[in-house]
PDB file of N, CA and C in Angstrom:
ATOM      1  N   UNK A   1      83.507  96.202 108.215  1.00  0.00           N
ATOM      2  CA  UNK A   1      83.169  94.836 107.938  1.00  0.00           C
ATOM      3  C   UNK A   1      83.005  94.110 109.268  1.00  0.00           C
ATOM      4  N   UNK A   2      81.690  93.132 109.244  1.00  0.00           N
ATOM      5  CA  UNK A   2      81.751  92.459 110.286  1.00  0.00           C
ATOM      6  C   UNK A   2      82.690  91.646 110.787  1.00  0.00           C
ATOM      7  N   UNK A   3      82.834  91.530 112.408  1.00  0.00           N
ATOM      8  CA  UNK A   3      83.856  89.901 112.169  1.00  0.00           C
ATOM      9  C   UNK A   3      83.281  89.347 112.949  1.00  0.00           C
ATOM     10  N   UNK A   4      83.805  87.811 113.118  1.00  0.00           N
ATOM     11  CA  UNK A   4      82.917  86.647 113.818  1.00  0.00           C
ATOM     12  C   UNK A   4      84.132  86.329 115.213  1.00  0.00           C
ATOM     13  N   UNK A   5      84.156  85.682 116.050  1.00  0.00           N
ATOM     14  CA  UNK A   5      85.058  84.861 116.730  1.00  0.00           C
ATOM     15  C   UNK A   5      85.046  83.702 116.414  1.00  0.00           C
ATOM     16  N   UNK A   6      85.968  83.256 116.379  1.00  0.00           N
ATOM     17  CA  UNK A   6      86.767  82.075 115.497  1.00  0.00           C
ATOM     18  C   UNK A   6      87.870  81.416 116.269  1.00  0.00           C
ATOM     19  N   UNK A   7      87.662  80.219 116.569  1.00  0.00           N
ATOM     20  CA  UNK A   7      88.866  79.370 117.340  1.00  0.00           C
ATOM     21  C   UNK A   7      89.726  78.346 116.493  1.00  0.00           C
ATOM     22  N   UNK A   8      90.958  78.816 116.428  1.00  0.00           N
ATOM     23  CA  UNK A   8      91.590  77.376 116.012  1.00  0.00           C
ATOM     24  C   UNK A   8      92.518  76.889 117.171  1.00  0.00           C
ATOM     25  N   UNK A   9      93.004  75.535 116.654  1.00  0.00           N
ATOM     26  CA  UNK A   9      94.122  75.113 117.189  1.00  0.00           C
ATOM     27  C   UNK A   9      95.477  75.251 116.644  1.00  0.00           C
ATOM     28  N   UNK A  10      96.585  75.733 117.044  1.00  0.00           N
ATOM     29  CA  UNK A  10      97.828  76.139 116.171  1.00  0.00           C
ATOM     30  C   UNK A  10      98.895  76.012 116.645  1.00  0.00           C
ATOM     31  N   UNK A  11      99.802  75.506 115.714  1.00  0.00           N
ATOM     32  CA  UNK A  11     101.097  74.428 116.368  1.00  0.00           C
ATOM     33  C   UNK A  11     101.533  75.855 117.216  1.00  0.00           C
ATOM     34  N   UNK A  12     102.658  75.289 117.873  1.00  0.00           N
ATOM     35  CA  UNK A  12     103.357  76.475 118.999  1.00  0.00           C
ATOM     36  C   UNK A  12     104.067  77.308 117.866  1.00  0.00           C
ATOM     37  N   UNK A  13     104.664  76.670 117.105  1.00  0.00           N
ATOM     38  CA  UNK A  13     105.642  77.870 115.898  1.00  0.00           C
ATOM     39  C   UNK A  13     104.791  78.780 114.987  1.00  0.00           C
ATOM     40  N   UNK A  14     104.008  78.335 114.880  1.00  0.00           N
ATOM     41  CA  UNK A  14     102.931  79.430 114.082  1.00  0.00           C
ATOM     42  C   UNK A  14     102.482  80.658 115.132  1.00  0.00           C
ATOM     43  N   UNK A  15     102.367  80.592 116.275  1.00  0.00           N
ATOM     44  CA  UNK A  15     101.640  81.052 117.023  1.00  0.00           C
ATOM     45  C   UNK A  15     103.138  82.200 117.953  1.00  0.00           C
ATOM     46  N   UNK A  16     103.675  81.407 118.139  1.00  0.00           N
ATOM     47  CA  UNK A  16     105.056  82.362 118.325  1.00  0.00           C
ATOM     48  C   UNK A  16     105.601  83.375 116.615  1.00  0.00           C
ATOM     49  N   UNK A  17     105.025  82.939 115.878  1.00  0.00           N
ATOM     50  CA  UNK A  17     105.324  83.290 114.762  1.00  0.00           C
ATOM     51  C   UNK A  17     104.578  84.878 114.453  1.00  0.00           C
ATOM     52  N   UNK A  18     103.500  84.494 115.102  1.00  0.00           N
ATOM     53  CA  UNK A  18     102.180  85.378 115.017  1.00  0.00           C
ATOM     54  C   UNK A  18     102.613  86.566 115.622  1.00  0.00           C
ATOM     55  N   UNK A  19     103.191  86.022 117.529  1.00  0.00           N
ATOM     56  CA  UNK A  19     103.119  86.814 118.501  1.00  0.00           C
ATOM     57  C   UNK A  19     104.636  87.806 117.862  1.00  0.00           C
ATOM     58  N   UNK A  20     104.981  87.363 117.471  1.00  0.00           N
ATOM     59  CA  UNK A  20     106.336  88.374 116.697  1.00  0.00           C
ATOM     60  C   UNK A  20     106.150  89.186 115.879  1.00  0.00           C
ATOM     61  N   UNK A  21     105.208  88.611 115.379  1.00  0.00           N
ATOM     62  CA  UNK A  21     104.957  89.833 114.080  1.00  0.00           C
ATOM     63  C   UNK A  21     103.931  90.931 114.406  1.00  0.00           C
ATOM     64  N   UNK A  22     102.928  90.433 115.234  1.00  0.00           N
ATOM     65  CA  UNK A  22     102.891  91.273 116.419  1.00  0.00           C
ATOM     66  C   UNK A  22     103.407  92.361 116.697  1.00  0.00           C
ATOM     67  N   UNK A  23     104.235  92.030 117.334  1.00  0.00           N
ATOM     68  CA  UNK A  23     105.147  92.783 118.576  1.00  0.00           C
ATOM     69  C   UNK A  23     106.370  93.166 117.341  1.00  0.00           C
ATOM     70  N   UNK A  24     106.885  93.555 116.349  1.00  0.00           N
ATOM     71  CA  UNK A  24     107.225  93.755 115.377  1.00  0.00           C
ATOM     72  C   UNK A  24     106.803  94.814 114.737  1.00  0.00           C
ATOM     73  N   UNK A  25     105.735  94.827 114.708  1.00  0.00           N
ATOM     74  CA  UNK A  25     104.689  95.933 113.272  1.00  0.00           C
ATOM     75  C   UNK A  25     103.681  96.659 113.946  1.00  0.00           C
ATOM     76  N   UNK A  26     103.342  96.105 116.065  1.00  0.00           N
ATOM     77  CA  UNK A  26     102.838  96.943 116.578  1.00  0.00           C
ATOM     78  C   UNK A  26     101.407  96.977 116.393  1.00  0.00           C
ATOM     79  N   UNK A  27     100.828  95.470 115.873  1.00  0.00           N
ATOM     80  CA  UNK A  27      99.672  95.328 115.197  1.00  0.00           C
ATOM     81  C   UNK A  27      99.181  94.285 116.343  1.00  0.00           C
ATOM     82  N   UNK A  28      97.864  93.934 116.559  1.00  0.00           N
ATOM     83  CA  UNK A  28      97.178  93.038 117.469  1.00  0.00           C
ATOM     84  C   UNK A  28      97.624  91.883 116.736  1.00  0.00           C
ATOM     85  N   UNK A  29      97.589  90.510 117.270  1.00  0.00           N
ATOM     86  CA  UNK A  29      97.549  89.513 116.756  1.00  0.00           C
ATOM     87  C   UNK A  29      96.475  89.223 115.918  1.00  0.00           C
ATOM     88  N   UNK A  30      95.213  89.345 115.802  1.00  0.00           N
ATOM     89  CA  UNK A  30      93.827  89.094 114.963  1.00  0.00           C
ATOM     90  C   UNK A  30      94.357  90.087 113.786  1.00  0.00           C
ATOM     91  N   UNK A  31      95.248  91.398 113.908  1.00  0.00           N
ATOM     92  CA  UNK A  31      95.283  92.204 112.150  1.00  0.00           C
ATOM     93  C   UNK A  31      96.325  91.181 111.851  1.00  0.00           C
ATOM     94  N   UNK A  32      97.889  90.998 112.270  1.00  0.00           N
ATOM     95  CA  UNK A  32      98.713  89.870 111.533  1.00  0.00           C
ATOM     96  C   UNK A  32      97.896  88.769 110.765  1.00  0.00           C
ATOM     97  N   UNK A  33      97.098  87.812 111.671  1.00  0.00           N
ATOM     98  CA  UNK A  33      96.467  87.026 110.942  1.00  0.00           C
ATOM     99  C   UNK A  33      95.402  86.757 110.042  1.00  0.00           C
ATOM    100  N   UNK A  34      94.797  87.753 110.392  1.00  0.00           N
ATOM    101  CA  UNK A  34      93.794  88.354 108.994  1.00  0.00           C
ATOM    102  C   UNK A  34      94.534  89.183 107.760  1.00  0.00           C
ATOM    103  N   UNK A  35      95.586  89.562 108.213  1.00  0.00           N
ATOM    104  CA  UNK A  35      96.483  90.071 106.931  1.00  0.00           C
ATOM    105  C   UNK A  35      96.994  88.861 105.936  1.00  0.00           C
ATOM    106  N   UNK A  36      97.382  87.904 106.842  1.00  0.00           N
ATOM    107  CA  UNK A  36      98.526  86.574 106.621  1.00  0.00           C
ATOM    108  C   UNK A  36      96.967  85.745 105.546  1.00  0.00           C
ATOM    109  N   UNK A  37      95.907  85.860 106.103  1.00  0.00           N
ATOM    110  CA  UNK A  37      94.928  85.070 105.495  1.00  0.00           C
ATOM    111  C   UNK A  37      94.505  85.837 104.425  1.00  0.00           C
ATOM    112  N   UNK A  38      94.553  87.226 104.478  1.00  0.00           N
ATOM    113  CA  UNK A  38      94.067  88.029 103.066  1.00  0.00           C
ATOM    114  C   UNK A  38      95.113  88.018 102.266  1.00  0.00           C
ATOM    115  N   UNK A  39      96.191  87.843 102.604  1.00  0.00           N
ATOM    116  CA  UNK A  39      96.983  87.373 101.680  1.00  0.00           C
ATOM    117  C   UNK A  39      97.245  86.384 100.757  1.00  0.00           C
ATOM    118  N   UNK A  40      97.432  85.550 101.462  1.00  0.00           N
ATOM    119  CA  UNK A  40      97.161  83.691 101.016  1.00  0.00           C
ATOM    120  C   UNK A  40      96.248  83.437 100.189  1.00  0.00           C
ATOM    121  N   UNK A  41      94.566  83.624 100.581  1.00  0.00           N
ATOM    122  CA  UNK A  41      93.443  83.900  99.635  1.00  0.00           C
ATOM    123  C   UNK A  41      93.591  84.954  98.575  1.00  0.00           C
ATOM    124  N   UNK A  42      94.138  85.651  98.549  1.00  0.00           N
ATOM    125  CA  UNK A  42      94.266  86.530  97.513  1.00  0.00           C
ATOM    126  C   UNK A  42      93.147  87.315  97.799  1.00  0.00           C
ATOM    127  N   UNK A  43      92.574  87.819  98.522  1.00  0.00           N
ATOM    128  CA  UNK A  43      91.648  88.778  99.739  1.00  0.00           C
ATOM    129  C   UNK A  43      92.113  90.395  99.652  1.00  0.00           C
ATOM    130  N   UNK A  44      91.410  91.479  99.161  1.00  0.00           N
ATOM    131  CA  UNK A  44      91.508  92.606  99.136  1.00  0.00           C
ATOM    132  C   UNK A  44      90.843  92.770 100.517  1.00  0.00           C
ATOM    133  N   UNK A  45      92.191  93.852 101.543  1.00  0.00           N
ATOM    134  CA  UNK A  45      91.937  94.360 102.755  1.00  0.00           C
ATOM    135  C   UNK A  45      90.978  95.472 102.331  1.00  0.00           C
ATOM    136  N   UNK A  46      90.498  95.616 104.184  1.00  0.00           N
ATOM    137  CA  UNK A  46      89.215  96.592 103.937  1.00  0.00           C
ATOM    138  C   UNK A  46      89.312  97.746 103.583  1.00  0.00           C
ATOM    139  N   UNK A  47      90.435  98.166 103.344  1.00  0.00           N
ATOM    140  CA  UNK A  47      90.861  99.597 103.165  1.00  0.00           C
ATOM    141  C   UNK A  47      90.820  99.625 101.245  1.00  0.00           C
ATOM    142  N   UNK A  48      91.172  98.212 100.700  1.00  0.00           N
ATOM    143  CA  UNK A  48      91.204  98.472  99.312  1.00  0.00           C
ATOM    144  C   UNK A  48      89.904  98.049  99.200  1.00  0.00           C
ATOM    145  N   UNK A  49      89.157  97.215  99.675  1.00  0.00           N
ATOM    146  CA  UNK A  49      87.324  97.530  98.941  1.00  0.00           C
ATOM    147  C   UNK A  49      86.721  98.777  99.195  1.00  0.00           C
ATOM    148  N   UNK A  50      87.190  99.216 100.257  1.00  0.00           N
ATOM    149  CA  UNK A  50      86.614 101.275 100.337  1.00  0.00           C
ATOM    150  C   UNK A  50      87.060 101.639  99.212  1.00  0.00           C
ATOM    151  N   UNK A  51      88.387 101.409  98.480  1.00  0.00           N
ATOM    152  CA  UNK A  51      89.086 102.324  97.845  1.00  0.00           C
ATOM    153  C   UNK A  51      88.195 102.121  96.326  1.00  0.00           C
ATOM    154  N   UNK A  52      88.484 100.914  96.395  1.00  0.00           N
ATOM    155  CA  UNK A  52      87.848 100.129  95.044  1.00  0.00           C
ATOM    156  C   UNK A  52      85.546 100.981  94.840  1.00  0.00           C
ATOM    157  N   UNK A  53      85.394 101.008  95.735  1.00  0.00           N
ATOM    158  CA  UNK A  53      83.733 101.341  95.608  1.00  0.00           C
ATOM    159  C   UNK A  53      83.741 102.573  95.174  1.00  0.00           C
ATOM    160  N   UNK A  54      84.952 103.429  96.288  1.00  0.00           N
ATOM    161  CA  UNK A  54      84.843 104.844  96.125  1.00  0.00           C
ATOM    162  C   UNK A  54      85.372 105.373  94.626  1.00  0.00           C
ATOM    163  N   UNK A  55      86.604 104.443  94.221  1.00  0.00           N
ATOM    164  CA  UNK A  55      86.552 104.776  92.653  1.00  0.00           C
ATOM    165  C   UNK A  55      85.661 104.311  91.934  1.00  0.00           C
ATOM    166  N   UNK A  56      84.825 103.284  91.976  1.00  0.00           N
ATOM    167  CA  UNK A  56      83.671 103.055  91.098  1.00  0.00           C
ATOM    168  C   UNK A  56      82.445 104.433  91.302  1.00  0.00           C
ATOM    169  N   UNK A  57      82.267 104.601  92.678  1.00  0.00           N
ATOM    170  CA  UNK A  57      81.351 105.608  92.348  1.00  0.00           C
ATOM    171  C   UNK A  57      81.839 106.748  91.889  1.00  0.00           C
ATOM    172  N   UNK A  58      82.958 107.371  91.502  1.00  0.00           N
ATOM    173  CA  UNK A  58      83.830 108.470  91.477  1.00  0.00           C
ATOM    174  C   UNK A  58      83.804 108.251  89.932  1.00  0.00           C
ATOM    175  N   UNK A  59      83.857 107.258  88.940  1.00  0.00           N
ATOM    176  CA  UNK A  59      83.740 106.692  87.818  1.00  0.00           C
ATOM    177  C   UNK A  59      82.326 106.623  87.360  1.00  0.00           C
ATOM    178  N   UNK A  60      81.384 106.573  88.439  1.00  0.00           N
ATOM    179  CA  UNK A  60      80.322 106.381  87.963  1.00  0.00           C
ATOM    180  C   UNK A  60      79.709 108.051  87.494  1.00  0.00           C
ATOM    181  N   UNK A  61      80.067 109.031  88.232  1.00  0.00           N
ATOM    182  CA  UNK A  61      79.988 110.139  88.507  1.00  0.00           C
ATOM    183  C   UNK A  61      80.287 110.810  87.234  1.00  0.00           C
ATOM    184  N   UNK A  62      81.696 110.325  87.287  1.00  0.00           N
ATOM    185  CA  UNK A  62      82.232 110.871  85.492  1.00  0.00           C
ATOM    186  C   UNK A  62      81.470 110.817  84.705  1.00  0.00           C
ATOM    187  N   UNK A  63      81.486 109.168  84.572  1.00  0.00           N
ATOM    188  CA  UNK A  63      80.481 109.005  83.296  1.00  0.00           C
ATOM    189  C   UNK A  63      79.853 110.235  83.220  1.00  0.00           C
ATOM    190  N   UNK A  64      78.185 110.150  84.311  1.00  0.00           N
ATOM    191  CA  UNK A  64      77.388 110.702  84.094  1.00  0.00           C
ATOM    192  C   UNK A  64      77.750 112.270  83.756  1.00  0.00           C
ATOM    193  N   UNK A  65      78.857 113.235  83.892  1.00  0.00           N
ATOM    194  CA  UNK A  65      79.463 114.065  83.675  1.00  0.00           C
ATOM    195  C   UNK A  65      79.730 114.445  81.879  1.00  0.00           C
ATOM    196  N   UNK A  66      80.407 113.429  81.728  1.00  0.00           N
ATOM    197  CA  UNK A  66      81.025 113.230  80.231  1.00  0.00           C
ATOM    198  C   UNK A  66      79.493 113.236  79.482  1.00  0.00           C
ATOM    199  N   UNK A  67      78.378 112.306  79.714  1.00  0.00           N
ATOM    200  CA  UNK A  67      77.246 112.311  78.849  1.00  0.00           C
ATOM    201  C   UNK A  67      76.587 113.433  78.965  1.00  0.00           C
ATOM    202  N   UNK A  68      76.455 114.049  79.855  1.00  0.00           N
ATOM    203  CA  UNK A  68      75.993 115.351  80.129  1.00  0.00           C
ATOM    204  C   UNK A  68      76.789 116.658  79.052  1.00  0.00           C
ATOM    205  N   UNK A  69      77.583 116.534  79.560  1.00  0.00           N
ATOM    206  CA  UNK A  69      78.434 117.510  78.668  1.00  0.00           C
ATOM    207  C   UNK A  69      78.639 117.056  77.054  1.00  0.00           C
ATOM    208  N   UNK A  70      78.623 115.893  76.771  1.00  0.00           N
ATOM    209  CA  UNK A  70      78.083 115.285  75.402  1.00  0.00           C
ATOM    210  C   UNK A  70      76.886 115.955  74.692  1.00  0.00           C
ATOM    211  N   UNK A  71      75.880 116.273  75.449  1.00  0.00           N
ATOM    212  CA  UNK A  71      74.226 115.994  75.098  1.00  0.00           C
ATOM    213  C   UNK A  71      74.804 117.602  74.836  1.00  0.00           C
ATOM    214  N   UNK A  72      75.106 118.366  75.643  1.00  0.00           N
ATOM    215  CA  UNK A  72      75.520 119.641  75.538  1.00  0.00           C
ATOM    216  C   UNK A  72      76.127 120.262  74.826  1.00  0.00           C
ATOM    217  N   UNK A  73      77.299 119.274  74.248  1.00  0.00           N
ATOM    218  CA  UNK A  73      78.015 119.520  73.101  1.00  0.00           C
ATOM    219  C   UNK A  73      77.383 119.538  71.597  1.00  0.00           C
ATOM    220  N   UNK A  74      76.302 118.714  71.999  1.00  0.00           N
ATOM    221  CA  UNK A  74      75.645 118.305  70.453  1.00  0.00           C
ATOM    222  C   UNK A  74      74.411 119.303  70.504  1.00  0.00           C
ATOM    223  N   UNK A  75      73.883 120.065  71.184  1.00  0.00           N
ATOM    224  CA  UNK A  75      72.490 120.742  71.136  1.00  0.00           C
ATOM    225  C   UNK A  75      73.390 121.949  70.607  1.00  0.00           C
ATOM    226  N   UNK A  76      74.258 122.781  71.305  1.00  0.00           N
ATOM    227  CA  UNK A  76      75.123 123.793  70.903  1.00  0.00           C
ATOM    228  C   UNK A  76      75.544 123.707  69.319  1.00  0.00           C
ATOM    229  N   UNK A  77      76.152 122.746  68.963  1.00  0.00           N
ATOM    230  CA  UNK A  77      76.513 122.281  67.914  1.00  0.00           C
ATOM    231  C   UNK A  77      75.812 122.291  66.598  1.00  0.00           C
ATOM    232  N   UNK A  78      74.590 121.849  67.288  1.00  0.00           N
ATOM    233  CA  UNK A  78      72.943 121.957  66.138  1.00  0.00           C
ATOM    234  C   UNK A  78      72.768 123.333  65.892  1.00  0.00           C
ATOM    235  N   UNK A  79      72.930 123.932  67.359  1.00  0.00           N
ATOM    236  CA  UNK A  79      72.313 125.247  67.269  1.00  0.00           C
ATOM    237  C   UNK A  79      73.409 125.937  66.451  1.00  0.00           C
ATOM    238  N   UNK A  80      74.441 126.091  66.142  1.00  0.00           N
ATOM    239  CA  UNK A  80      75.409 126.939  65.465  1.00  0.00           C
ATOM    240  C   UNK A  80      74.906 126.798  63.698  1.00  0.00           C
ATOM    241  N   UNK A  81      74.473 125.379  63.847  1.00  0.00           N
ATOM    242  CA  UNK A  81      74.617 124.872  62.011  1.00  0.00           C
ATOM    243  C   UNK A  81      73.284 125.446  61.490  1.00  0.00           C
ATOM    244  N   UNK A  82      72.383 125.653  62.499  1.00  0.00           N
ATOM    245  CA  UNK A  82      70.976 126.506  62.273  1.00  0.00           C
ATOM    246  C   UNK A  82      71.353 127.661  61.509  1.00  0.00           C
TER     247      UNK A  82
END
């Protein structure tokens, strides 16, 4: 996902707040606060929209699996009652 640069202004306690959690979890300051904001928004991280596509296409796949083997089930099926 793209990102932009982005400036705010931020009281000193937020920002010491930041640099801790930081230095805490071993994470840059920009992942804390893009975490802290995907949170708040209620924002799926980039790792769960991969996850989320890759089960849709993985679902989509099925489907087409299940109808396949449907169409297959029913030609066999004809053919026995012949």
């Amino acid at each position: 996902m793209a990102s932009k640069l982005v400036a705010f202004r931020l009281p000193d306690d937020v920002v010491q707040a930041i640099e801790s959690e930081a230095k805490t979890t071993g994470k840059d300051k920009t992942a804390v606060v893009v975490q802290a904001l995907r949170h708040f928004f209620d924002l799926p991280s980039a790792s769960e929209s991969n996850r989320v596509e890759g089960l849709q296409q993985q679902m989509n796949e099925l489907q087409q699996k299940v109808e396949r083997l449907t169409e297959q089930l029913s030609k066999t099926t004809l053919s026995q009652l012949k």
